[in-house]
N, C-alpha and C. Protein backbone atom coordinates (compact mmCIF):
# COMPACT_ATOMS: atom_id res chain seq x y z
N UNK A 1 -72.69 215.85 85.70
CA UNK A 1 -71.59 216.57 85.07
C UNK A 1 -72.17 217.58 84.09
N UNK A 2 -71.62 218.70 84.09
CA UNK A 2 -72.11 219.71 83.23
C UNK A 2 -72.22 219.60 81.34
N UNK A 3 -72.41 219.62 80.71
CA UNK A 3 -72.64 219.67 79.43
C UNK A 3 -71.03 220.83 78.77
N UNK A 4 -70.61 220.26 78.25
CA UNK A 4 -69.54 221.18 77.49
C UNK A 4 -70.06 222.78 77.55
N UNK A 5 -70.99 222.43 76.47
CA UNK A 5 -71.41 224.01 75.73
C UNK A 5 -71.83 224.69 76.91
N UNK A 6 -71.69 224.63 78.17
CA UNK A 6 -72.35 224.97 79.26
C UNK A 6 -70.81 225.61 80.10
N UNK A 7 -69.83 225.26 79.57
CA UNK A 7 -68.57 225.72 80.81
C UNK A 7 -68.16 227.11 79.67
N UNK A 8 -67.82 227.74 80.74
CA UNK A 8 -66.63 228.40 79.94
C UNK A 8 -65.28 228.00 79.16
N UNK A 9 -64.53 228.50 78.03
CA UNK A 9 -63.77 227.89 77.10
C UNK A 9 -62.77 228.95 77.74
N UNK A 10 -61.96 227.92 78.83
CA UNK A 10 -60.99 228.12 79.44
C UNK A 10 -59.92 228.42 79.19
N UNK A 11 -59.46 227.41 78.77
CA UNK A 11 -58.18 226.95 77.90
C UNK A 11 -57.96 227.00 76.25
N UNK A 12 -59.40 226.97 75.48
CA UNK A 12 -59.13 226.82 74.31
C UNK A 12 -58.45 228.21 73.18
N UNK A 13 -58.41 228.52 72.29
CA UNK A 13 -58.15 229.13 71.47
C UNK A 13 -59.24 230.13 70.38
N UNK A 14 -59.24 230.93 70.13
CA UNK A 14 -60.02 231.71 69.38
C UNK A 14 -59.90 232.11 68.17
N UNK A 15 -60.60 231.53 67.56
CA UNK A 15 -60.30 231.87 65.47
C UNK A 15 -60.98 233.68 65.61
N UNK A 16 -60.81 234.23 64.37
CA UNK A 16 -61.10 235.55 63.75
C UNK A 16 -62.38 235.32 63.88
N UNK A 17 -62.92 234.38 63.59
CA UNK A 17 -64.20 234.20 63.40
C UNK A 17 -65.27 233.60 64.86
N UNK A 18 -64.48 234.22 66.09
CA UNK A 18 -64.96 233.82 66.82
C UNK A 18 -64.98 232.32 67.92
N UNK A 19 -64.79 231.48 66.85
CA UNK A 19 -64.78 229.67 67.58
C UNK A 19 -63.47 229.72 68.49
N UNK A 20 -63.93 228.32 69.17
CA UNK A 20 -62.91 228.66 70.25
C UNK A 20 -62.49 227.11 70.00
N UNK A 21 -61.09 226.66 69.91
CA UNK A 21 -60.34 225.61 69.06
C UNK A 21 -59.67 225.02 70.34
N UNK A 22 -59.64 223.49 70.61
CA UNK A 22 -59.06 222.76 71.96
C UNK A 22 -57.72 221.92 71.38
N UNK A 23 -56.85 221.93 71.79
CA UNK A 23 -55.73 220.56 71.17
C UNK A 23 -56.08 219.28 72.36
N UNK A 24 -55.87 218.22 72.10
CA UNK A 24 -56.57 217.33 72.50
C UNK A 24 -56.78 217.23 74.27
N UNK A 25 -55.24 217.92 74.79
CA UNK A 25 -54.71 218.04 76.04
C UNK A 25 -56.15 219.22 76.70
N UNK A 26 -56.38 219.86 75.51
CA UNK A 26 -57.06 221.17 76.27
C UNK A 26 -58.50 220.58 76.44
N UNK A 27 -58.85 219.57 75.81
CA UNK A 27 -60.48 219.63 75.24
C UNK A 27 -60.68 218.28 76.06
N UNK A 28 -59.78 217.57 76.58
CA UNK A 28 -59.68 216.16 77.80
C UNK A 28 -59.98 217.39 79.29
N UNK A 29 -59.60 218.59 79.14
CA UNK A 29 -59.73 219.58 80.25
C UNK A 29 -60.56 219.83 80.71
N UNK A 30 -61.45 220.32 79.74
CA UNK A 30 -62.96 220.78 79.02
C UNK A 30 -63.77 220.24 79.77
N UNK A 31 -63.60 218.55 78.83
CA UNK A 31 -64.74 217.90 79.54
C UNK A 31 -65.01 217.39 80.59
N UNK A 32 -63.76 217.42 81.47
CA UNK A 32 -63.23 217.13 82.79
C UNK A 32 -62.97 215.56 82.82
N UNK A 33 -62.27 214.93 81.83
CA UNK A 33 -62.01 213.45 81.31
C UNK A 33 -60.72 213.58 81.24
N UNK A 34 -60.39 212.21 80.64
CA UNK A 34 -58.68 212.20 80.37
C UNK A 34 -58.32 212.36 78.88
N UNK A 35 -57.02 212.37 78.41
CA UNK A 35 -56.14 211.99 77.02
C UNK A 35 -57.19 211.15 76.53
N UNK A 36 -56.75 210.08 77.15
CA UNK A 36 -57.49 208.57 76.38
C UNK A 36 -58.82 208.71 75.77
N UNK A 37 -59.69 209.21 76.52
CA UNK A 37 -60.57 209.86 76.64
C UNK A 37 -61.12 210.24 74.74
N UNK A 38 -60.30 211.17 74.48
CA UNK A 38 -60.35 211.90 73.52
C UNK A 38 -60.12 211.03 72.66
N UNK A 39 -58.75 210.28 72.50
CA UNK A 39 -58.36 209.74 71.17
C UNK A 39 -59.28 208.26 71.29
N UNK A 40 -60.10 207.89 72.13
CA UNK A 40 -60.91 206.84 71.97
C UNK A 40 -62.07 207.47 71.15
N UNK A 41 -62.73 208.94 71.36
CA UNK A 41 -63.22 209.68 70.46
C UNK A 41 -63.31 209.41 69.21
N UNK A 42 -61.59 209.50 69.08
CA UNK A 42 -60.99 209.25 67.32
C UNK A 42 -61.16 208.01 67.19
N UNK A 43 -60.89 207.43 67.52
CA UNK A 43 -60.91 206.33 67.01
C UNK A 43 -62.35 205.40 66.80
N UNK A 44 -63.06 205.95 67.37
CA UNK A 44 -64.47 205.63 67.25
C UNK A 44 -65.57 206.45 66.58
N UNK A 45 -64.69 207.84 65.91
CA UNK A 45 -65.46 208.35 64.66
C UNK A 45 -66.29 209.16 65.29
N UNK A 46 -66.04 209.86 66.51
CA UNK A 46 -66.48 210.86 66.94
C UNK A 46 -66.34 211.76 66.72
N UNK A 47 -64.72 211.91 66.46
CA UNK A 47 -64.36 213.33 66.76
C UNK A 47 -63.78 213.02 64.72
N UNK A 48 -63.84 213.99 63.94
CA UNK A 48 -63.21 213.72 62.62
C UNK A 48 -63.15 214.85 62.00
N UNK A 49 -62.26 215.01 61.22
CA UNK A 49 -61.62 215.70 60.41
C UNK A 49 -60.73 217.42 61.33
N UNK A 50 -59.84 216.96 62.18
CA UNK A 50 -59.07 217.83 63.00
C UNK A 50 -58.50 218.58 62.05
N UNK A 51 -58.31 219.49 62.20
CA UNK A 51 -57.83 221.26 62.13
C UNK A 51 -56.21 220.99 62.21
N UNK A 52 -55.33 222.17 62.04
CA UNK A 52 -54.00 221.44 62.47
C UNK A 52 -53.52 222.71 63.20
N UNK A 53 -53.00 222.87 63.97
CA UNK A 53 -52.25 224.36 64.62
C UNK A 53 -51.06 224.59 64.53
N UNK A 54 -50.37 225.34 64.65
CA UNK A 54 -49.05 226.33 63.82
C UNK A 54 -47.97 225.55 64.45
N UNK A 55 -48.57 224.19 64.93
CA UNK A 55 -47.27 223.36 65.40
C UNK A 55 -47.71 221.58 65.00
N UNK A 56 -48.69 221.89 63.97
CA UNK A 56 -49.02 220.46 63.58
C UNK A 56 -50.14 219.74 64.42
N UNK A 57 -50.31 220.56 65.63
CA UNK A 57 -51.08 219.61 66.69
C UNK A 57 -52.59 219.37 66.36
N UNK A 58 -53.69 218.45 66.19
CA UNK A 58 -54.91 218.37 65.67
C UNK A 58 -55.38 219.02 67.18
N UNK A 59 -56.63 219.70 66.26
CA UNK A 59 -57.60 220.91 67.16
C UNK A 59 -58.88 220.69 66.54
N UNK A 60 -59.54 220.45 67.76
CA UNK A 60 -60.90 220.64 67.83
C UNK A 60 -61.92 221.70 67.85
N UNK A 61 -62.93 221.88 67.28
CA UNK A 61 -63.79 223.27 67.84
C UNK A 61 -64.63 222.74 68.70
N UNK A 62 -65.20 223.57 69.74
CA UNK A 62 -66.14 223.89 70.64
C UNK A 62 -66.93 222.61 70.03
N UNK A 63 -67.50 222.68 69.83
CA UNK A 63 -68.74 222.45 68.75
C UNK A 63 -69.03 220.87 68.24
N UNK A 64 -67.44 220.80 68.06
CA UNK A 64 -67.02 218.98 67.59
C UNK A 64 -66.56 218.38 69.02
N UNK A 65 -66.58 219.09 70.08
CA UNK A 65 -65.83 218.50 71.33
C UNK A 65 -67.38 217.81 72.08
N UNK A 66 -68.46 219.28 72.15
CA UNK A 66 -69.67 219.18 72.77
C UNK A 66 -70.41 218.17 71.82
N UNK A 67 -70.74 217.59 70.80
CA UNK A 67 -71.72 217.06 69.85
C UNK A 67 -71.08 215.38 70.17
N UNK A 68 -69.27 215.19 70.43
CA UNK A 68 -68.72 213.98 70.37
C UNK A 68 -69.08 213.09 71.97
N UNK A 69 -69.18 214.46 72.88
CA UNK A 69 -69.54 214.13 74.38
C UNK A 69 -70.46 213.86 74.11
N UNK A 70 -71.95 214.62 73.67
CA UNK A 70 -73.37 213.76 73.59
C UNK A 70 -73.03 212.98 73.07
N UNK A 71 -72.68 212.10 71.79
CA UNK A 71 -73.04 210.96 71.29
C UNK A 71 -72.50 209.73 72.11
N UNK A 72 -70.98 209.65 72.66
CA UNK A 72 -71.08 208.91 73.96
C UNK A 72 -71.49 209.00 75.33
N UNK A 73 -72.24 210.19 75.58
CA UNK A 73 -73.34 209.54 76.56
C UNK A 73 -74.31 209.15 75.91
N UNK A 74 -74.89 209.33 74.91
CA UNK A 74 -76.03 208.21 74.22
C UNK A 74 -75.54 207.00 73.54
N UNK A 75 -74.55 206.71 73.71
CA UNK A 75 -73.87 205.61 73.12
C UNK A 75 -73.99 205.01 74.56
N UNK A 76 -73.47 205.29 75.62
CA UNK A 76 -73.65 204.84 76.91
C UNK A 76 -75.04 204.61 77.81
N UNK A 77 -75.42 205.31 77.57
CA UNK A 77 -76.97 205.24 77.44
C UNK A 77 -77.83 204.01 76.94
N UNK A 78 -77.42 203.84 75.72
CA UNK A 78 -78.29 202.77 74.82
C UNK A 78 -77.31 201.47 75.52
N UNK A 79 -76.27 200.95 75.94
CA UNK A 79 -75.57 200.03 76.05
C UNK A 79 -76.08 200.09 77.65
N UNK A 80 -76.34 200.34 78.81
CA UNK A 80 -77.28 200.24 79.54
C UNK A 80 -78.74 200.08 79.87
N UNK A 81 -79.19 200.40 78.58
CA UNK A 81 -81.19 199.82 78.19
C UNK A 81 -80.79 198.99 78.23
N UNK A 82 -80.23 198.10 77.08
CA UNK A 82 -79.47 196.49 76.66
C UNK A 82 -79.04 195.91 77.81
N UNK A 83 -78.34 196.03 78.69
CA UNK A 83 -77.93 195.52 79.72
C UNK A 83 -79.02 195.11 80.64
């Protein structure tokens, strides 16, 4: 499977400053995963401190989407050495 920072930012959103911002629906897109996907993210302190968009919805950057995917494949990773 390809690496985030490696696809084009399809779906996401673009600040002034360039970054390109996912709502959770967009950034489950991204990585070619599901919903669940994401908010298991959250809830496991991957993904933290969301952005909010002009409708309340938490948004991710580029950046926090690609860094949360590496750490569970090395989270997945290390729980297969162990095994």
């Amino acid at each position: 499977m390809p690496h985030p920072t490696d696809r084009a930012p399809a779906h996401g959103r673009e600040d002034a400053a360039g970054g390109i911002w996912f709502t959770i629906r967009e950034a489950a897109a991204f990585i070619g995963g599901s919903v669940q996907t994401i908010y298991s993210w959250e809830r496991r302190g991957h993904l933290k401190d969301p952005r909010r968009d002009e409708r309340g919805r938490r948004i991710y950057s580029q950046q926090q989407i690609a860094d949360a995917h590496r750490t569970a494949r090395q989270n997945t990773a290390a729980v297969r050495r162990i095994a």
